[in-house]
C-alpha atoms as a PDB file:
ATOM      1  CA  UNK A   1     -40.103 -47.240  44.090  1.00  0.00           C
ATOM      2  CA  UNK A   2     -37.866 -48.207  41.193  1.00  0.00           C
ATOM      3  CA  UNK A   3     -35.152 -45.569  41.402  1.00  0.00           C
ATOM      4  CA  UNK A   4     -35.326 -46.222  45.123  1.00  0.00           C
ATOM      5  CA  UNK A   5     -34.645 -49.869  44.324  1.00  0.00           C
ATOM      6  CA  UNK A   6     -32.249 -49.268  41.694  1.00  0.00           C
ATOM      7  CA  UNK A   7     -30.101 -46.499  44.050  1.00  0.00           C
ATOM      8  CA  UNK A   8     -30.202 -49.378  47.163  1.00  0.00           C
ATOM      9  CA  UNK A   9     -28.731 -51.867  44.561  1.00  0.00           C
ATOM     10  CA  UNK A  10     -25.975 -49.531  43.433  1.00  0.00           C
ATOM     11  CA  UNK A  11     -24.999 -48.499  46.353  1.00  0.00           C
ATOM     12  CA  UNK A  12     -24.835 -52.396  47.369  1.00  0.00           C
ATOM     13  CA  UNK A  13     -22.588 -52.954  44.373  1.00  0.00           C
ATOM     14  CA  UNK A  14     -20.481 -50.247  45.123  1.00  0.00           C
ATOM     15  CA  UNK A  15     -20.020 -51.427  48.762  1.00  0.00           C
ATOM     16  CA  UNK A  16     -19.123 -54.617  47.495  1.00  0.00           C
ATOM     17  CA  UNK A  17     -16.359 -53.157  45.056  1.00  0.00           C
ATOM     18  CA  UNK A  18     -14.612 -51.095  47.418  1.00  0.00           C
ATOM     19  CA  UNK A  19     -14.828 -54.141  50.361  1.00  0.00           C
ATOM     20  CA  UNK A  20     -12.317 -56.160  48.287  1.00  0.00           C
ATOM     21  CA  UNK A  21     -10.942 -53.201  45.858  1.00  0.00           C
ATOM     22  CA  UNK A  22      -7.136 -52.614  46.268  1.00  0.00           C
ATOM     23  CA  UNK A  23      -4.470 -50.046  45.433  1.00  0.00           C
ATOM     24  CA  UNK A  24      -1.343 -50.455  43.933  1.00  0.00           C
ATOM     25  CA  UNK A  25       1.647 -48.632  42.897  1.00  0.00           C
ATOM     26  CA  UNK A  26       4.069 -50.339  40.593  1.00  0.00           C
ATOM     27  CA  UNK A  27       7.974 -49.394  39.599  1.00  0.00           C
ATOM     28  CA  UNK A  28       9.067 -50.575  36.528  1.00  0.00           C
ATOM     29  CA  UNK A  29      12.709 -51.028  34.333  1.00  0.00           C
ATOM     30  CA  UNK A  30      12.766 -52.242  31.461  1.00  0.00           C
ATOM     31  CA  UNK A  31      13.773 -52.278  27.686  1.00  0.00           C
ATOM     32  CA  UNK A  32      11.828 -51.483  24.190  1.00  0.00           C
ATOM     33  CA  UNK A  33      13.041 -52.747  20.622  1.00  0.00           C
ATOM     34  CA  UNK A  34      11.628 -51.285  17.505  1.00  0.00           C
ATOM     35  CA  UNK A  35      13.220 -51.762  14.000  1.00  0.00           C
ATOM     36  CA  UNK A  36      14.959 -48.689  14.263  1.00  0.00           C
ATOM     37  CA  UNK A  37      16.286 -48.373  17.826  1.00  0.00           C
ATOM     38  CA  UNK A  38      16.310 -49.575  21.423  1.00  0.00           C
ATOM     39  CA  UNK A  39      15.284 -47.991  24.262  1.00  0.00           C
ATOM     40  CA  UNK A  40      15.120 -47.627  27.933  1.00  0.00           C
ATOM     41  CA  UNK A  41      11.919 -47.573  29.395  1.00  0.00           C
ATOM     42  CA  UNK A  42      11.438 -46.714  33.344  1.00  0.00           C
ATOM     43  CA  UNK A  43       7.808 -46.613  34.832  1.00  0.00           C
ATOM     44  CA  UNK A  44       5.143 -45.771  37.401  1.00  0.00           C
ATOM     45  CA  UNK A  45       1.937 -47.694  37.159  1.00  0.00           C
ATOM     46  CA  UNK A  46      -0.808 -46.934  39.674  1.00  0.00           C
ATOM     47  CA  UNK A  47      -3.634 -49.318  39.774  1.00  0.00           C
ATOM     48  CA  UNK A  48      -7.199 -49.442  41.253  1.00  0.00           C
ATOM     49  CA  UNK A  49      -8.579 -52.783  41.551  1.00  0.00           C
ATOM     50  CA  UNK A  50     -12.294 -53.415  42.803  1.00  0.00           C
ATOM     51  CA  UNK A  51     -11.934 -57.021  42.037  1.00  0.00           C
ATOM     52  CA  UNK A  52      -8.950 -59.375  42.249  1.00  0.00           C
ATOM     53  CA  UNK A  53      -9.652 -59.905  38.689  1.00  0.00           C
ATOM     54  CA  UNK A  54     -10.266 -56.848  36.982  1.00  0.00           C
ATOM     55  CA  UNK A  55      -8.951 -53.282  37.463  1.00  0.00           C
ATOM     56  CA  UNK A  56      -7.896 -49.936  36.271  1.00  0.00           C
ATOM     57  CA  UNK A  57      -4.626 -47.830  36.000  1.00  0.00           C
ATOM     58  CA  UNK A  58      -2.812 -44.836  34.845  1.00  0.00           C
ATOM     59  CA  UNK A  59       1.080 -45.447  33.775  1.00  0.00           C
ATOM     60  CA  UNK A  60       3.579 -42.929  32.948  1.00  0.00           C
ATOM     61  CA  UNK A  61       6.791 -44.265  30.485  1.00  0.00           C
ATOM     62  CA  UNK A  62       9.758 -42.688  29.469  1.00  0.00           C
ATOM     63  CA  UNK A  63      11.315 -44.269  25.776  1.00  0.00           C
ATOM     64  CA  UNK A  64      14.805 -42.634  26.164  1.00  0.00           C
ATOM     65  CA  UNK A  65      16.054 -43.729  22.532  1.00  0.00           C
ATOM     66  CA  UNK A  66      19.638 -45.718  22.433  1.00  0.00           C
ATOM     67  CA  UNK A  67      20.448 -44.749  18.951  1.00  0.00           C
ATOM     68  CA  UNK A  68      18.959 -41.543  18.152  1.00  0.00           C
ATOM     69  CA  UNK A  69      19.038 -39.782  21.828  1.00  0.00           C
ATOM     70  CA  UNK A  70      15.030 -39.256  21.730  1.00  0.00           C
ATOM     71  CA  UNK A  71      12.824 -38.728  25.165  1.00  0.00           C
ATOM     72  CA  UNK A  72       9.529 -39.272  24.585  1.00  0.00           C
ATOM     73  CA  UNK A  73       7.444 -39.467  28.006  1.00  0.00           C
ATOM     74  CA  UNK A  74       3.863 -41.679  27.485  1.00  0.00           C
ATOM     75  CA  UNK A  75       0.741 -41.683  29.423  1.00  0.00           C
ATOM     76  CA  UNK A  76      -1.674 -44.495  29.469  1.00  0.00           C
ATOM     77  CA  UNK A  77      -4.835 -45.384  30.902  1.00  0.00           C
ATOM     78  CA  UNK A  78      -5.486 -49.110  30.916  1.00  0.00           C
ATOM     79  CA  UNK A  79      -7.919 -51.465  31.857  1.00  0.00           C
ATOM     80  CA  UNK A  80      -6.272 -54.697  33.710  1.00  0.00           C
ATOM     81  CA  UNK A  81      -7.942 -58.221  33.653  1.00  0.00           C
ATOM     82  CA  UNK A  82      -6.263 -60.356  35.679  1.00  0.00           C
ATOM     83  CA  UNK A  83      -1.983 -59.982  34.847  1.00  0.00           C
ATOM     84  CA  UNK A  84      -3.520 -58.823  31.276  1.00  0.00           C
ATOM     85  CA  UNK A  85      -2.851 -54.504  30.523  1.00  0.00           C
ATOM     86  CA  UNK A  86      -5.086 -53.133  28.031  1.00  0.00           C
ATOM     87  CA  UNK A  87      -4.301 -49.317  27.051  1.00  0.00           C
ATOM     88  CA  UNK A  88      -4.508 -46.056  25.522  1.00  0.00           C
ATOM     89  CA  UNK A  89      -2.608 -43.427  25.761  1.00  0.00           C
ATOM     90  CA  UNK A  90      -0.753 -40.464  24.569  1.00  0.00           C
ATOM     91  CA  UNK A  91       3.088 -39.285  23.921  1.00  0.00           C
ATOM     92  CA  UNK A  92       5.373 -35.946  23.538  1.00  0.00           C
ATOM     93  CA  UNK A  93       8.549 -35.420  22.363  1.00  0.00           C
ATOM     94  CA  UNK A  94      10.892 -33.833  24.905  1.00  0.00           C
ATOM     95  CA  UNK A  95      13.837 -34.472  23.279  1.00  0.00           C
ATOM     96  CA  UNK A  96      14.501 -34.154  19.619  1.00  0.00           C
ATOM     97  CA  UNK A  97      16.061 -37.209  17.947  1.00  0.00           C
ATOM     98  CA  UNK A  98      19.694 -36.823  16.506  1.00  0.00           C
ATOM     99  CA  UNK A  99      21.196 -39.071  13.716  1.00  0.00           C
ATOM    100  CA  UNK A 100      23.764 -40.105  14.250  1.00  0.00           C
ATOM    101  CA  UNK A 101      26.992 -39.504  11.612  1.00  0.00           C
ATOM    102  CA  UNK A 102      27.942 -43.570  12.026  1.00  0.00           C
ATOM    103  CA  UNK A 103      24.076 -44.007  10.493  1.00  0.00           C
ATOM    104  CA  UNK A 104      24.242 -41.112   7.320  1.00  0.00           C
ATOM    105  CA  UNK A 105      25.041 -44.048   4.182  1.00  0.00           C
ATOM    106  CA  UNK A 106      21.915 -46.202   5.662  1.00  0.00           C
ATOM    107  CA  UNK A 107      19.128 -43.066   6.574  1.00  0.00           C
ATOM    108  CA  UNK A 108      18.677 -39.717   4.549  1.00  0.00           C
ATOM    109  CA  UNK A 109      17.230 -38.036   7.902  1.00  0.00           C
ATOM    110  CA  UNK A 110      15.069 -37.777  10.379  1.00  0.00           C
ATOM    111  CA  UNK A 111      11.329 -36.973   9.897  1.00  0.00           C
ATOM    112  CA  UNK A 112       9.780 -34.734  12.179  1.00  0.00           C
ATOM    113  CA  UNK A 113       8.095 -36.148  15.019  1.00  0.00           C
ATOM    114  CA  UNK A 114       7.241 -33.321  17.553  1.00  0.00           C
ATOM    115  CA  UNK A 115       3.961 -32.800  19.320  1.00  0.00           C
ATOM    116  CA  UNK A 116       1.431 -35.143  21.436  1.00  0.00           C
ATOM    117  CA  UNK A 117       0.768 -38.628  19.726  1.00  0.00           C
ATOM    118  CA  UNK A 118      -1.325 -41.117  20.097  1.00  0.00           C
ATOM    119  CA  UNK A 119      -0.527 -44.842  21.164  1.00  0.00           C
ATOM    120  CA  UNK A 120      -1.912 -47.984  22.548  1.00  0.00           C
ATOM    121  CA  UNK A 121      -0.436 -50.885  24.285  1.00  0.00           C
ATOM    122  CA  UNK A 122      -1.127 -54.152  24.830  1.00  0.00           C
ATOM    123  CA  UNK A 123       0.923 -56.270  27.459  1.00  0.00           C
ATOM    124  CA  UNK A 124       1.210 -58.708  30.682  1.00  0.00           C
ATOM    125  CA  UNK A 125       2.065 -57.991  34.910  1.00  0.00           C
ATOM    126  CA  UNK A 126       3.131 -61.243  35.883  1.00  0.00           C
ATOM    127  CA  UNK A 127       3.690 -61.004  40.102  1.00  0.00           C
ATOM    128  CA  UNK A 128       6.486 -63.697  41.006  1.00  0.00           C
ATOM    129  CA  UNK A 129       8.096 -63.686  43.954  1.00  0.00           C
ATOM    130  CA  UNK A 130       7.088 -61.964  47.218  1.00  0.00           C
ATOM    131  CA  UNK A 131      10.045 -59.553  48.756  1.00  0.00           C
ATOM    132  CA  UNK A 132       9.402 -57.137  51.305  1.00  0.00           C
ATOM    133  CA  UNK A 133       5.580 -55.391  51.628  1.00  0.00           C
ATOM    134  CA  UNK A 134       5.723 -56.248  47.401  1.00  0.00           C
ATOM    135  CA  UNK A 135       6.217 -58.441  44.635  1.00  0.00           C
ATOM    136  CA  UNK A 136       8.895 -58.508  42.338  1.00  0.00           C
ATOM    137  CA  UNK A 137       7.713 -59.254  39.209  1.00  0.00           C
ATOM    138  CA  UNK A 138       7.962 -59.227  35.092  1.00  0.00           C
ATOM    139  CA  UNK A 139       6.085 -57.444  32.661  1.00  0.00           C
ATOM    140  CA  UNK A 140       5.874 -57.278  28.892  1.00  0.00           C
ATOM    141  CA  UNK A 141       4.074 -55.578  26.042  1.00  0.00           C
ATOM    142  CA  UNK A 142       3.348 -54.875  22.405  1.00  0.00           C
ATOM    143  CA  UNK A 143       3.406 -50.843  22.246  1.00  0.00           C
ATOM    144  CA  UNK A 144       1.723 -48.660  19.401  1.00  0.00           C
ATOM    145  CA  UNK A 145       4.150 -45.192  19.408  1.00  0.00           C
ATOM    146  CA  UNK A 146       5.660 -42.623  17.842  1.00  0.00           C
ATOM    147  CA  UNK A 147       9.218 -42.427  18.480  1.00  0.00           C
ATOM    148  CA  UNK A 148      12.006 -41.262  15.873  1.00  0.00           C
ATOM    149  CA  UNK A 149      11.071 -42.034  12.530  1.00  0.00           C
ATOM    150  CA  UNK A 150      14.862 -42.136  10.499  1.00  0.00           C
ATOM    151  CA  UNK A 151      14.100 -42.226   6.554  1.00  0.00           C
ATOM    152  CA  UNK A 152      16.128 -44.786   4.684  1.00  0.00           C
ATOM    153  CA  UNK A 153      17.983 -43.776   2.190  1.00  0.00           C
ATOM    154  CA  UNK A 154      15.840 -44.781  -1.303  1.00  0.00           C
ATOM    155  CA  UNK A 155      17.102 -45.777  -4.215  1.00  0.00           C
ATOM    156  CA  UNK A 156      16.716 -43.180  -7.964  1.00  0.00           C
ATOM    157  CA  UNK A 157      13.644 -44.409 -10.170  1.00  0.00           C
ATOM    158  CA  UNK A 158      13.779 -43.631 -13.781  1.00  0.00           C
ATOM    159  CA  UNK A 159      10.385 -41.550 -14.375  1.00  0.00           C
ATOM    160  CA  UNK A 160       8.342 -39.365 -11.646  1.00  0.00           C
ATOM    161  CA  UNK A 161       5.859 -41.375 -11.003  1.00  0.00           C
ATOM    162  CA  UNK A 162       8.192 -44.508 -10.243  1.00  0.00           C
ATOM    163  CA  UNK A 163       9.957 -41.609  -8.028  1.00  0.00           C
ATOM    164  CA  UNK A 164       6.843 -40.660  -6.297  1.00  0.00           C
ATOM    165  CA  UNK A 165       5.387 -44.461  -5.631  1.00  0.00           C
ATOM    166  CA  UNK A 166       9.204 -44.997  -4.348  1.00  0.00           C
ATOM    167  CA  UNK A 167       8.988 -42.151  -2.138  1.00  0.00           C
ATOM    168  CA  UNK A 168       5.614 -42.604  -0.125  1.00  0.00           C
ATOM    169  CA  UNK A 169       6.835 -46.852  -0.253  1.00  0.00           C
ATOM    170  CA  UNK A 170       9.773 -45.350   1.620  1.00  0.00           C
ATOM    171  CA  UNK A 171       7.718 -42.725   4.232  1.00  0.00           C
ATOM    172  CA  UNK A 172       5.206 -45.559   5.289  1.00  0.00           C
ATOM    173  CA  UNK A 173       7.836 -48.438   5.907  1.00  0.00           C
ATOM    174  CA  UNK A 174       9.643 -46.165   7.830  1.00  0.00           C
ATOM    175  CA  UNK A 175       6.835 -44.901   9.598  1.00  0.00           C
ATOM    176  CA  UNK A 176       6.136 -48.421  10.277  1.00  0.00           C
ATOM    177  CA  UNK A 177       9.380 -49.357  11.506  1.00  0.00           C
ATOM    178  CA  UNK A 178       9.314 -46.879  14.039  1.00  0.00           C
ATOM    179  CA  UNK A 179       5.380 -47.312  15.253  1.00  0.00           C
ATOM    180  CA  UNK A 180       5.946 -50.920  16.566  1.00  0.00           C
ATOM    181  CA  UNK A 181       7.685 -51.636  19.733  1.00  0.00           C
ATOM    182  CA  UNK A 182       7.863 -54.702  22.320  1.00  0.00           C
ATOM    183  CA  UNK A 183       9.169 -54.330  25.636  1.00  0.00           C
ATOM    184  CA  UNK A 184      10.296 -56.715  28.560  1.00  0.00           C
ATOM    185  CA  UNK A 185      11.318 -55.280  32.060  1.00  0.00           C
ATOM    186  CA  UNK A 186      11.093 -55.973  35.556  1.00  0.00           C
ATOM    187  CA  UNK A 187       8.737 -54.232  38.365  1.00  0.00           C
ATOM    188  CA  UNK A 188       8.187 -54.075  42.420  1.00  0.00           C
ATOM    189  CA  UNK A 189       4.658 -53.738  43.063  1.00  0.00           C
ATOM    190  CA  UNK A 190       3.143 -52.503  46.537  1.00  0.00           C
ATOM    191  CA  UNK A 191      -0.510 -53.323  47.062  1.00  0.00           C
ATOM    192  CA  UNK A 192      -2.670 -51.618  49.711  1.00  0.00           C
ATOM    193  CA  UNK A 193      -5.890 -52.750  50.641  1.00  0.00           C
ATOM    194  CA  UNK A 194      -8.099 -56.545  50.733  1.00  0.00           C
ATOM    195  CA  UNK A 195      -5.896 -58.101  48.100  1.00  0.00           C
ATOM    196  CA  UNK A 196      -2.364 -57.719  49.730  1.00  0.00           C
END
């Protein structure tokens, strides 16, 4: 009697999701700064929302570096409350990053980046202004991601230890630098379903 009870309430629930759930598919343009380089950052977001507050999506980002000609393509799957994007995700390097000669007296080089990463990425969908069978809207986010990570140039110490505390000061700011990104762009978003 209890599992029949507890299948007839799922089953109610899950009628009740999918009654006002919605799809949408999302384009995106936009920009990402770190504190090594800017990039441009298309998208595709595809959402599933069961309630007009709370949903879930898969994005796919390209960071096409300004500075050191990088393409790193990113994958996310996020949870949405409300205009709010919660997400993990992961990267790959499909370009290599160049430095550039204008940029040899400020970094030593570039430290190897290749493979699939890890990120995360916290941000905002705000919908404004209805055109067409969409909105246009804004978006913004604080992004976790490895992009090109250029080594500054460090400075001589006079023993190796100094050298050596220098050295890994030097790897983990510029690690840093490159980990942290924000990005603003615009989007059209189509919905399908209850909450168009």
């Amino acid at each position: 009697m209890k599992k029949k009870v507890a299948i007839l309430l799922a089953l109610l629930f899950l009628q009740a999701a999918f009654a006002e759930s919605a799809l949408e598919l999302t384009f995106g343009l936009g920009g990402a700064f770190s504190c090594v380089d800017g990039f441009v950052v298309p998208a595709v977001h595809f959402s599933w929302m069961p309630r007009k507050w709370i949903g879930f999506a898969a994005e796919l980002r390209g960071y096409c570096g300004t500075v050191f000609r990088d393409l790193h393509p990113a994958l996310f799957a996020e949870l949405k409350l409300l205009w709010f994007t919660l997400g993990i995700g992961v990267s790959m390097e499909l370009k290599a990053p160049e430095l550039p000669a204008a940029l040899s007296d400020e970094y030593e080089k570039l430290l190897p980046t290749s493979g699939i990463q890890s990120g995360a990425t916290v941000g905002f969908m705000l919908p404004l202004i209805a055109m067409g069978p969409g909105r246009l809207g804004v978006h913004g986010s604080l992004d976790v991601l490895l992009t090109a990570v250029p080594l500054k140039v460090g400075e001589e110490a006079e023993t190796w230890p100094q050298q050596l505390g220098v050295d890994i000061f030097r790897h983990i700011l510029s690690l840093i630098d490159s980990l942290l990104k924000g990005t603003v762009g615009v989007h059209y978003a189509w919905r399908i379903g209850s909450g168009s």
